[in-house]
PDB file of N, CA and C in Angstrom:
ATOM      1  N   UNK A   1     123.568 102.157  76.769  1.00  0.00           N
ATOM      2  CA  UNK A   1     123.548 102.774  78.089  1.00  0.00           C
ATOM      3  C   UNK A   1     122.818 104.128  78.044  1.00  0.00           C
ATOM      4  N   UNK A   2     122.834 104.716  76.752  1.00  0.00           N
ATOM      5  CA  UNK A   2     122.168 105.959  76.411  1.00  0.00           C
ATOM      6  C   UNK A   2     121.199 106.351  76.669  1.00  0.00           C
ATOM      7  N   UNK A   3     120.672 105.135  76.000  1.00  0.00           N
ATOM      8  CA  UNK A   3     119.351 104.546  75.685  1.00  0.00           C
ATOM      9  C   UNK A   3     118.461 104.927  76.547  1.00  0.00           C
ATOM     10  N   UNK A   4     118.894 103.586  77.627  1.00  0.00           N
ATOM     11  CA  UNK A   4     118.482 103.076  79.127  1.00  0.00           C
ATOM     12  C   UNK A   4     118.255 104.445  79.510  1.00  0.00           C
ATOM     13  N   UNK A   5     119.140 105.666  80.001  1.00  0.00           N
ATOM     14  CA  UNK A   5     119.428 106.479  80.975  1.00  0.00           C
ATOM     15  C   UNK A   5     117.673 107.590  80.267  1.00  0.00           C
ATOM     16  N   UNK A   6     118.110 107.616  78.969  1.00  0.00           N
ATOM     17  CA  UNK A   6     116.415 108.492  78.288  1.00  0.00           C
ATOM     18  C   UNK A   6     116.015 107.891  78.338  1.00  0.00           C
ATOM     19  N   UNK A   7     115.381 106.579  78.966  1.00  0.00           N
ATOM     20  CA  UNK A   7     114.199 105.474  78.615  1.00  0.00           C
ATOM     21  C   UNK A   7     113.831 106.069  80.018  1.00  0.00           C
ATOM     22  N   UNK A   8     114.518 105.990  81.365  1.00  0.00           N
ATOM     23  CA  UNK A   8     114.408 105.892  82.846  1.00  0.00           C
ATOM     24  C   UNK A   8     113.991 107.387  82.749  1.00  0.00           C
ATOM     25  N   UNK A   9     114.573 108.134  82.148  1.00  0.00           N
ATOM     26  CA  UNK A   9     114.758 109.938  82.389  1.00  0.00           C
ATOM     27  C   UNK A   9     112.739 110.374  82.213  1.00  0.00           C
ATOM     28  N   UNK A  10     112.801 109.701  81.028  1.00  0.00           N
ATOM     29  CA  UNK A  10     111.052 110.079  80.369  1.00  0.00           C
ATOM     30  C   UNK A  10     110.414 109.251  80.953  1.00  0.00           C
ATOM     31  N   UNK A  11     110.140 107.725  81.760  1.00  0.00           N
ATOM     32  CA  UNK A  11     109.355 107.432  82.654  1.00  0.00           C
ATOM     33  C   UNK A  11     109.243 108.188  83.470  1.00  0.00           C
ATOM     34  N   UNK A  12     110.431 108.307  84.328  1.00  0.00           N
ATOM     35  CA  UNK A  12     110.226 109.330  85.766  1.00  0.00           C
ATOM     36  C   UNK A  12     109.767 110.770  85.003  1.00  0.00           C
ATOM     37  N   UNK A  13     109.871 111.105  84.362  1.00  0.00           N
ATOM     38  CA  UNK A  13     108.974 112.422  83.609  1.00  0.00           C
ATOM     39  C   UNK A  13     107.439 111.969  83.900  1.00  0.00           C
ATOM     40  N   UNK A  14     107.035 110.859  83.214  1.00  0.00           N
ATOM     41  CA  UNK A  14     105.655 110.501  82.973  1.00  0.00           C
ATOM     42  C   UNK A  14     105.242 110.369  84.208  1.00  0.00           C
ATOM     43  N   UNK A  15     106.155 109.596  85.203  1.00  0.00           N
ATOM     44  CA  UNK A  15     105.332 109.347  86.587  1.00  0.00           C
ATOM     45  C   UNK A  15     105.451 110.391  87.700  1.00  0.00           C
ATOM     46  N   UNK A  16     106.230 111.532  87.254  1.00  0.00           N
ATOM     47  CA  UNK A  16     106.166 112.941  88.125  1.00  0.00           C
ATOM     48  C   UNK A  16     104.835 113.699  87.688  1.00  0.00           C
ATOM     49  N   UNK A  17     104.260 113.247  86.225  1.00  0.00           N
ATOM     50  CA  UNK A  17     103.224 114.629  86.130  1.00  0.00           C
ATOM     51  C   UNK A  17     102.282 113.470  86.541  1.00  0.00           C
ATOM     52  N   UNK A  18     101.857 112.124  86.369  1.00  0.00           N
ATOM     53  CA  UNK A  18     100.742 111.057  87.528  1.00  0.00           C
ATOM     54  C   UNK A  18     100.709 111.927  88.548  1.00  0.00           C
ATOM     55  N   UNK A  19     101.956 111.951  89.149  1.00  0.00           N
ATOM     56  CA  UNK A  19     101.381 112.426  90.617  1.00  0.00           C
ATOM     57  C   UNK A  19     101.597 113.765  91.028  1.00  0.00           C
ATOM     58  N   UNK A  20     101.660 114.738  89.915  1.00  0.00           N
ATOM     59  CA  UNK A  20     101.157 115.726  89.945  1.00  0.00           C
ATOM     60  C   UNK A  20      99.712 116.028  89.641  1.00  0.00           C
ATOM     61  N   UNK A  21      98.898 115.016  89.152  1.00  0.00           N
ATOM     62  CA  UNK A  21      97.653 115.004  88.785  1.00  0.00           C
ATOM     63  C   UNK A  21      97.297 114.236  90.102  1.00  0.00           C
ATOM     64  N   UNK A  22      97.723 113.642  90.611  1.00  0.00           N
ATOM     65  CA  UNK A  22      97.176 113.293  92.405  1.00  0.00           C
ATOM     66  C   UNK A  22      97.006 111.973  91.886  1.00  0.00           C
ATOM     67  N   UNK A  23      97.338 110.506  90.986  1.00  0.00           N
ATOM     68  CA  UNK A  23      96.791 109.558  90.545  1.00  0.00           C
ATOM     69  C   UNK A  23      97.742 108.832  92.032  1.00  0.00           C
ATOM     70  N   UNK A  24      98.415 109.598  92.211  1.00  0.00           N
ATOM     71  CA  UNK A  24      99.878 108.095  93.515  1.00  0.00           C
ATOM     72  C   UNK A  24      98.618 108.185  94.595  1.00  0.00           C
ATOM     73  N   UNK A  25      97.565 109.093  94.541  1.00  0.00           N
ATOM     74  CA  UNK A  25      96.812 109.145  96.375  1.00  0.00           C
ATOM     75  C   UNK A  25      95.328 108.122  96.228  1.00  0.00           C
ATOM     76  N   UNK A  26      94.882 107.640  94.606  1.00  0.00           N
ATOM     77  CA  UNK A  26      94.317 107.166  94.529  1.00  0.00           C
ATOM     78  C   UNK A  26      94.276 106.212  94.483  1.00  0.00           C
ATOM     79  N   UNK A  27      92.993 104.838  94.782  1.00  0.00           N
ATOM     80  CA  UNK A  27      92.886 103.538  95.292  1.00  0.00           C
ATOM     81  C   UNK A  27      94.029 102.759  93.672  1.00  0.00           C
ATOM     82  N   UNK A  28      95.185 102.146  94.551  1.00  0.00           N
ATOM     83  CA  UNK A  28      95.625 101.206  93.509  1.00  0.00           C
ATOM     84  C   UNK A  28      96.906 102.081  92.636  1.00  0.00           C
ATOM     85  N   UNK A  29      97.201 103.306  93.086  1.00  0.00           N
ATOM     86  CA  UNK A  29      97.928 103.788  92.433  1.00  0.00           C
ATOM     87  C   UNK A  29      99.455 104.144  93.568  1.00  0.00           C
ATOM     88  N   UNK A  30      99.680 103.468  94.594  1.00  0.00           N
ATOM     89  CA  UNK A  30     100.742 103.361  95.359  1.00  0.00           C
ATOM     90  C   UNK A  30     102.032 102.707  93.926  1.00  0.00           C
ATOM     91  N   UNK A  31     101.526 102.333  93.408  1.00  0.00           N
ATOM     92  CA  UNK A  31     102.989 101.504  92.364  1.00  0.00           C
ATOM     93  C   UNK A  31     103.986 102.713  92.012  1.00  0.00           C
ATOM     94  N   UNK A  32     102.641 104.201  91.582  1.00  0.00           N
ATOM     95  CA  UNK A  32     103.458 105.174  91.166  1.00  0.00           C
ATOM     96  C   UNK A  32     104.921 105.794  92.038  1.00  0.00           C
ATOM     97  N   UNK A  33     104.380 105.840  92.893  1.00  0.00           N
ATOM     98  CA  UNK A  33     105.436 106.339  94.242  1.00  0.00           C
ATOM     99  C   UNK A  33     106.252 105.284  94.282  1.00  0.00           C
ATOM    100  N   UNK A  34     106.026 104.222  94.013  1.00  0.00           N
ATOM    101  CA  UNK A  34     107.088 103.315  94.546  1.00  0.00           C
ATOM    102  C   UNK A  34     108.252 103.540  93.205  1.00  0.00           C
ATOM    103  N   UNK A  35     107.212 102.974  91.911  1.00  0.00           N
ATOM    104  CA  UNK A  35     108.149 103.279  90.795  1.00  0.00           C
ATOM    105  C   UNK A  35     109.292 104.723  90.791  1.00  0.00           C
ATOM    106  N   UNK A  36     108.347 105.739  90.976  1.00  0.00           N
ATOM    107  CA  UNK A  36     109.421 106.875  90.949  1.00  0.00           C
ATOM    108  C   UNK A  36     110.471 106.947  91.868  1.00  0.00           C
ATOM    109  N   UNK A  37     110.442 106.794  92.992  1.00  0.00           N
ATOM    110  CA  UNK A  37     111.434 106.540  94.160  1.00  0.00           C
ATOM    111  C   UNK A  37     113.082 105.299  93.879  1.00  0.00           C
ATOM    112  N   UNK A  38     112.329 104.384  92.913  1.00  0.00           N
ATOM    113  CA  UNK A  38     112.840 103.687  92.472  1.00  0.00           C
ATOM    114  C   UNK A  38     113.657 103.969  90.932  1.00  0.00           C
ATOM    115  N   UNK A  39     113.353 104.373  89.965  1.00  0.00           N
ATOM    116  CA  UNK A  39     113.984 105.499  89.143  1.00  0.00           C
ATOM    117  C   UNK A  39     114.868 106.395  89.491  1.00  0.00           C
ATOM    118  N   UNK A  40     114.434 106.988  90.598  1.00  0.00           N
ATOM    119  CA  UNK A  40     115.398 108.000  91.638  1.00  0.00           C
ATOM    120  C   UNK A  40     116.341 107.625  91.938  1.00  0.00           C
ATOM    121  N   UNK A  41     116.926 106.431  92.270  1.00  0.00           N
ATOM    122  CA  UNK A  41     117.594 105.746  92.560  1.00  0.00           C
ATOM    123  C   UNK A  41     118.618 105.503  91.887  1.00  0.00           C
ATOM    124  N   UNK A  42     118.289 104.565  90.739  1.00  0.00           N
ATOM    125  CA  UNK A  42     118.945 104.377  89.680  1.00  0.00           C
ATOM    126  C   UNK A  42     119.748 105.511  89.168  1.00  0.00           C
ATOM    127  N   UNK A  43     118.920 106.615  88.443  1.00  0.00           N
ATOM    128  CA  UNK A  43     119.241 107.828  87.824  1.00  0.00           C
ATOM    129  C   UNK A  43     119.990 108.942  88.778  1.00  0.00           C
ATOM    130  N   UNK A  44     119.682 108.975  89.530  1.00  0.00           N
ATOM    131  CA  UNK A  44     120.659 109.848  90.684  1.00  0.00           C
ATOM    132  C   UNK A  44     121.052 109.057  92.244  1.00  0.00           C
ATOM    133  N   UNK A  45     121.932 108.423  92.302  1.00  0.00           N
ATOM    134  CA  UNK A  45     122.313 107.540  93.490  1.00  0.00           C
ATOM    135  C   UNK A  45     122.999 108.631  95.007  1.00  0.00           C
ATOM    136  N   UNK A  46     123.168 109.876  94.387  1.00  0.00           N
ATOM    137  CA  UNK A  46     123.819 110.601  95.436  1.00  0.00           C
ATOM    138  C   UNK A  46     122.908 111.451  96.062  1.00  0.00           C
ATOM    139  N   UNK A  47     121.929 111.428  95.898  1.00  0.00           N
ATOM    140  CA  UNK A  47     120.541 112.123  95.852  1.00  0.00           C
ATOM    141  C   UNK A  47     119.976 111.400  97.144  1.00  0.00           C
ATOM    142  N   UNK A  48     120.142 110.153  97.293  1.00  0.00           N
ATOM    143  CA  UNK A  48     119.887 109.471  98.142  1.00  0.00           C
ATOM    144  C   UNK A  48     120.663 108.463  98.923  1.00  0.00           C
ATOM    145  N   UNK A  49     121.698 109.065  99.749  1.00  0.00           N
ATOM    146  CA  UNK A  49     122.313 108.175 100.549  1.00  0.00           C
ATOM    147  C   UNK A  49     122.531 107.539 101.611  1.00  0.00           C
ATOM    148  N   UNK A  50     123.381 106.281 101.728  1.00  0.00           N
ATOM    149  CA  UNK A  50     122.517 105.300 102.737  1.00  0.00           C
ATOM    150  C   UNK A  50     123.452 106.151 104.092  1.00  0.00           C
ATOM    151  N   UNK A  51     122.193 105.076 104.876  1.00  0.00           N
ATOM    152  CA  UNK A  51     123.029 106.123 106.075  1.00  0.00           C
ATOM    153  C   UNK A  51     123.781 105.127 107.028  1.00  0.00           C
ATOM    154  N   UNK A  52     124.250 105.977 107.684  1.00  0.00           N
ATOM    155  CA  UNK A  52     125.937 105.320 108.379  1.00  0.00           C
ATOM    156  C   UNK A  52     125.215 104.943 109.854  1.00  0.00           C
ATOM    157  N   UNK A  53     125.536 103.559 109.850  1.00  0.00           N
ATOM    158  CA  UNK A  53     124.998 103.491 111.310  1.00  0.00           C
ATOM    159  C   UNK A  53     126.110 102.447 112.012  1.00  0.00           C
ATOM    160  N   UNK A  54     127.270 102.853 112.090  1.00  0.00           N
ATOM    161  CA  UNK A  54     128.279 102.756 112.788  1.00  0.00           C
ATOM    162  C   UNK A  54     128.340 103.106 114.332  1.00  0.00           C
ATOM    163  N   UNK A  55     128.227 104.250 114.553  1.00  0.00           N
ATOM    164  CA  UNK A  55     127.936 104.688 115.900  1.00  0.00           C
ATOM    165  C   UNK A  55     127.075 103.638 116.426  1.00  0.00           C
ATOM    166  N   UNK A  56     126.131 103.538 116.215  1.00  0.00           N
ATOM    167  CA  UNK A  56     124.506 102.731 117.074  1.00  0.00           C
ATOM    168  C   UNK A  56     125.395 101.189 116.855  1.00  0.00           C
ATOM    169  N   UNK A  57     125.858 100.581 115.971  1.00  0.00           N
ATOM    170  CA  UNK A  57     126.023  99.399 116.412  1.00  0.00           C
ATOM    171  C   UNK A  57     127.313  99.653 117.145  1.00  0.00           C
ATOM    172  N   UNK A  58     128.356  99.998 117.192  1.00  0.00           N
ATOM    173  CA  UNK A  58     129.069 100.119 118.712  1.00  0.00           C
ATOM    174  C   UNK A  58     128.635 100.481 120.022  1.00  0.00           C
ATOM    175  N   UNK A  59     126.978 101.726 120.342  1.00  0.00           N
ATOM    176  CA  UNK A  59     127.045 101.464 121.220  1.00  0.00           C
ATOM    177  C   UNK A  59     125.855 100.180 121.522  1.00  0.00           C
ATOM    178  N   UNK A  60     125.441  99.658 120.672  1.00  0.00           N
ATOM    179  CA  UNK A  60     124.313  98.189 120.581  1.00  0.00           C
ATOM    180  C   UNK A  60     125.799  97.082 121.150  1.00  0.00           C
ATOM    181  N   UNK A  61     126.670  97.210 120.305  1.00  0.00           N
ATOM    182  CA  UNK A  61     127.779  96.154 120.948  1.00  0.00           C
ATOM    183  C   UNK A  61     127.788  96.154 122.430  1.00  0.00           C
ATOM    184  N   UNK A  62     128.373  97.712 122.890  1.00  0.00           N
ATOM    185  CA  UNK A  62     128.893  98.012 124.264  1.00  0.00           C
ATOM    186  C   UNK A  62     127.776  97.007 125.049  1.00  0.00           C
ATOM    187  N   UNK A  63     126.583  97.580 124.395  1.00  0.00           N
ATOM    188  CA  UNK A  63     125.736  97.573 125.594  1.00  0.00           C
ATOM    189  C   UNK A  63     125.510  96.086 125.821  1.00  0.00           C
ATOM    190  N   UNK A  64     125.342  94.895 124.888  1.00  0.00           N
ATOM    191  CA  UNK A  64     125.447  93.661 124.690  1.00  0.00           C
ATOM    192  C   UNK A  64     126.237  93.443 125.552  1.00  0.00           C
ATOM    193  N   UNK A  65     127.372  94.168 125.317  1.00  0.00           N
ATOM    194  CA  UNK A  65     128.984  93.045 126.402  1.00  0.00           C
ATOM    195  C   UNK A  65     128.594  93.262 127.839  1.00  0.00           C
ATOM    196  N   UNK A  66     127.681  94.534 127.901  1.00  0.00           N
ATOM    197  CA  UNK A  66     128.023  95.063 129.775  1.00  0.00           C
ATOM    198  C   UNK A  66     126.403  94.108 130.255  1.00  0.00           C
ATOM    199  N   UNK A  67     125.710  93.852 129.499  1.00  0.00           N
ATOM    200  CA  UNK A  67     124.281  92.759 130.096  1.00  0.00           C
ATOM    201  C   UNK A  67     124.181  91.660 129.410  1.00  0.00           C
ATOM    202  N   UNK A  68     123.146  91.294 129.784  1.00  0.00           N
ATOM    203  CA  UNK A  68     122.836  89.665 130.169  1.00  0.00           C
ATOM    204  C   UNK A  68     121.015  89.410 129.847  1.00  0.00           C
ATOM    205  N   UNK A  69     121.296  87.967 129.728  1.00  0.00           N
ATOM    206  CA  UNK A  69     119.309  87.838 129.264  1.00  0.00           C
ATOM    207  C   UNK A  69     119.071  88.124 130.532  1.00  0.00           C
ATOM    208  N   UNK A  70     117.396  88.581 131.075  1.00  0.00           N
ATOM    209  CA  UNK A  70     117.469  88.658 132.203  1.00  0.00           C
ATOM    210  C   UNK A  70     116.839  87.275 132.694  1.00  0.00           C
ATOM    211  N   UNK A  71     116.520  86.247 131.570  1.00  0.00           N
ATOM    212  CA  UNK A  71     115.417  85.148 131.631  1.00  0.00           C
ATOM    213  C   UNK A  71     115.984  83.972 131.757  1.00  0.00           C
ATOM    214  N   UNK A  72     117.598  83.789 131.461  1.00  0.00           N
ATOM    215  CA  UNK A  72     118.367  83.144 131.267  1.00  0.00           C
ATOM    216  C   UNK A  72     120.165  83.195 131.791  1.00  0.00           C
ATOM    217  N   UNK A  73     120.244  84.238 131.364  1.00  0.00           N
ATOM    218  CA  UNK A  73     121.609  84.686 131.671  1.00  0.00           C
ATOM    219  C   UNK A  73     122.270  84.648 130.897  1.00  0.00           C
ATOM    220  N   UNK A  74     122.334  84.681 129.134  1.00  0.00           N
ATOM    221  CA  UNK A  74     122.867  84.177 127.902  1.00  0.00           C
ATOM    222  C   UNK A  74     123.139  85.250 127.843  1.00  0.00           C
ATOM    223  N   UNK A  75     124.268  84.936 126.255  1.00  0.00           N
ATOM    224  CA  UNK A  75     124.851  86.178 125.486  1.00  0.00           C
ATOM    225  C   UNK A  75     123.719  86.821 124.856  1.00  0.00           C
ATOM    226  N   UNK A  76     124.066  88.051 124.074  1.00  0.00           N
ATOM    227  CA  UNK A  76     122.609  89.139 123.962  1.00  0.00           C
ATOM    228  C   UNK A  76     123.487  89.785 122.498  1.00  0.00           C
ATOM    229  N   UNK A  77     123.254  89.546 121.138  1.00  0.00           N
ATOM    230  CA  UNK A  77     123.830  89.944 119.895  1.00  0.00           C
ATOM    231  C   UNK A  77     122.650  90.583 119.645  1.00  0.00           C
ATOM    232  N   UNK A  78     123.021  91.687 118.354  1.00  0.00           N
ATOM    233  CA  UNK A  78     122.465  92.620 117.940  1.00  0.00           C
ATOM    234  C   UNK A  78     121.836  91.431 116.587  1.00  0.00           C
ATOM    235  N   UNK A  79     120.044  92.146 116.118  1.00  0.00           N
ATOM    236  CA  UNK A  79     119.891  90.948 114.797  1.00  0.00           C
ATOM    237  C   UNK A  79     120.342  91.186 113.884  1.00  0.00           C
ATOM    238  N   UNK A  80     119.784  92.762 113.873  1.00  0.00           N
ATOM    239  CA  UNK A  80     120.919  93.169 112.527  1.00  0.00           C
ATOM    240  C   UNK A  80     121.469  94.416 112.685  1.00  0.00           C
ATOM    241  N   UNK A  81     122.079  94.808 111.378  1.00  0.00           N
ATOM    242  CA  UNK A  81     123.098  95.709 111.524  1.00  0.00           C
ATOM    243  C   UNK A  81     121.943  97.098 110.774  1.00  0.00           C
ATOM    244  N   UNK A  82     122.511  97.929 112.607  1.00  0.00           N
ATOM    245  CA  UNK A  82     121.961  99.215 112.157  1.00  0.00           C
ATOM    246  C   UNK A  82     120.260  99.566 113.012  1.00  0.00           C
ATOM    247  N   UNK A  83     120.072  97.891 113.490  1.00  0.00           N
ATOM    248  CA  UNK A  83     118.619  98.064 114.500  1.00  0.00           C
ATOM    249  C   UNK A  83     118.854  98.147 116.130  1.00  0.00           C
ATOM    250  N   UNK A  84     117.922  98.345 116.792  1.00  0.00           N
ATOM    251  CA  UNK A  84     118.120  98.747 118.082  1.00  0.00           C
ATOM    252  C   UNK A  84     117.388  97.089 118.796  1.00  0.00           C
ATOM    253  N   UNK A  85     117.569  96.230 118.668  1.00  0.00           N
ATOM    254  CA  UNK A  85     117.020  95.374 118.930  1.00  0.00           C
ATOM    255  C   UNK A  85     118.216  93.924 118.771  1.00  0.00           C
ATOM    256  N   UNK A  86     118.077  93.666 120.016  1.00  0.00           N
ATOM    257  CA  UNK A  86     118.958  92.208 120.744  1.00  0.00           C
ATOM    258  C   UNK A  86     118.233  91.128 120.952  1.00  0.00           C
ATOM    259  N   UNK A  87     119.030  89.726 120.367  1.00  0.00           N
ATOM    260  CA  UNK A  87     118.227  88.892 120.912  1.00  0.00           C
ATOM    261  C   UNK A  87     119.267  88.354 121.582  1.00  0.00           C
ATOM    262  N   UNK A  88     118.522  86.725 122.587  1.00  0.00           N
ATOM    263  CA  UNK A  88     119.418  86.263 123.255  1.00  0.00           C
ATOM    264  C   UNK A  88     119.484  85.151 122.502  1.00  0.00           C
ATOM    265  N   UNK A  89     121.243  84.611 122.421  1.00  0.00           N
ATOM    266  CA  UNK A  89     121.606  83.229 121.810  1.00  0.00           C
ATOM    267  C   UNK A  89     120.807  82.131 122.044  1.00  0.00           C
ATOM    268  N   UNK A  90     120.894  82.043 123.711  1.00  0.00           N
ATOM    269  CA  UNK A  90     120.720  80.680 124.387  1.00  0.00           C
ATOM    270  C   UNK A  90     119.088  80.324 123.932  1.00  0.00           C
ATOM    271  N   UNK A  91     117.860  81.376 124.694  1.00  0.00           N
ATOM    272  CA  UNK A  91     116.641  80.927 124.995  1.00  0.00           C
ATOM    273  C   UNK A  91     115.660  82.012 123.528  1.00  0.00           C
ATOM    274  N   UNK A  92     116.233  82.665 122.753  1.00  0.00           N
ATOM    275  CA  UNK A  92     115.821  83.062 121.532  1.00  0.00           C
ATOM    276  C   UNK A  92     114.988  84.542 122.346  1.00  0.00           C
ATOM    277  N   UNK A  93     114.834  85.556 123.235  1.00  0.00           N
ATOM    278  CA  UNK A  93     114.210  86.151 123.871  1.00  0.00           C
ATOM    279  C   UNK A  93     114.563  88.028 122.868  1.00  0.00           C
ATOM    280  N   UNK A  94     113.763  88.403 122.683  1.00  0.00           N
ATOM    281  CA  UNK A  94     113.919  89.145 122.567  1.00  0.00           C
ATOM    282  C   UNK A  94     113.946  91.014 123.091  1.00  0.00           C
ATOM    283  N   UNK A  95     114.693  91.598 122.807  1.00  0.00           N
ATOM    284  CA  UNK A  95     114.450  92.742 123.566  1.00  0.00           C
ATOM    285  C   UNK A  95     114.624  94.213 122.988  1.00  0.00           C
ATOM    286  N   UNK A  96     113.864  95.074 122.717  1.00  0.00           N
ATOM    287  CA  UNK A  96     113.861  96.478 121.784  1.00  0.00           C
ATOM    288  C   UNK A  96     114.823  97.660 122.947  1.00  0.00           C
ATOM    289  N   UNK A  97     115.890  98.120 122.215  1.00  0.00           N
ATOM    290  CA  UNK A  97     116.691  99.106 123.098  1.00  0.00           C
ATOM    291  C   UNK A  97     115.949 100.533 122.727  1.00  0.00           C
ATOM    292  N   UNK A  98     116.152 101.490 123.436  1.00  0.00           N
ATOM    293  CA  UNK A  98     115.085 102.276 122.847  1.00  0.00           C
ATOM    294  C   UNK A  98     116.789 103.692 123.063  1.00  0.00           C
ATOM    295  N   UNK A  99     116.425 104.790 122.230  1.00  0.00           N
ATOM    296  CA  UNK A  99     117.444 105.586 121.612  1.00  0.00           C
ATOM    297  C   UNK A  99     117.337 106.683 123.154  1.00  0.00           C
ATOM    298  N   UNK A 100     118.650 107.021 123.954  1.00  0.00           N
ATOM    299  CA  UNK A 100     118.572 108.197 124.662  1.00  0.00           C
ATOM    300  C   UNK A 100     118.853 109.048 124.073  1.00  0.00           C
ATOM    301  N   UNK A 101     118.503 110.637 124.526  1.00  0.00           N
ATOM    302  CA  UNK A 101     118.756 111.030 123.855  1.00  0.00           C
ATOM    303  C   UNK A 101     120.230 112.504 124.672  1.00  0.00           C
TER     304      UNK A 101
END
């Protein structure tokens, strides 16, 4: 486990000074950014945490229960959890809720 943690520690070393030399902005070198972000992860998990989207799907629920397709008249579920976007059961229709503020 030691091991692993200095194996991950000195990559993300190696791929912080890449793109301190600017290699992540050049053609073909997107892997770097991805790799390090991904190391990041692993090696520090609190560094990056997920975010809570509780609120938005209750009021994505509310808003589901109080309308209707307007194409059909079907039930209207959220697709997934945490997006602003309903489809309808019956006729497959889709519809983007957009955030007030």
């Amino acid at each position: 486990m030691k091991q692993d943690r200095d194996f991950l520690h000195d990559q993300l070393i190696k791929l912080g000074d890449m793109m301190g030399d600017g290699l992540h902005h050049e053609p073909g070198g997107r892997w770097i950014s991805r790799e390090y972000n991904k190391i990041c992860r692993i090696l520090y998990p609190d560094m990056m945490p997920k975010k809570d989207f509780t609120k938005r799907n209750k009021a994505v629920e509310k808003w589901c229960s109080l309308h209707q397709c307007s194409q059909c008249n079907g039930k209207l579920r959220q697709t997934r959890s945490g997006s602003m976007r309903v489809i309808c059961l019956d006729c497959g229709t889709k519809y983007q809720l957009s955030k007030s503020k």
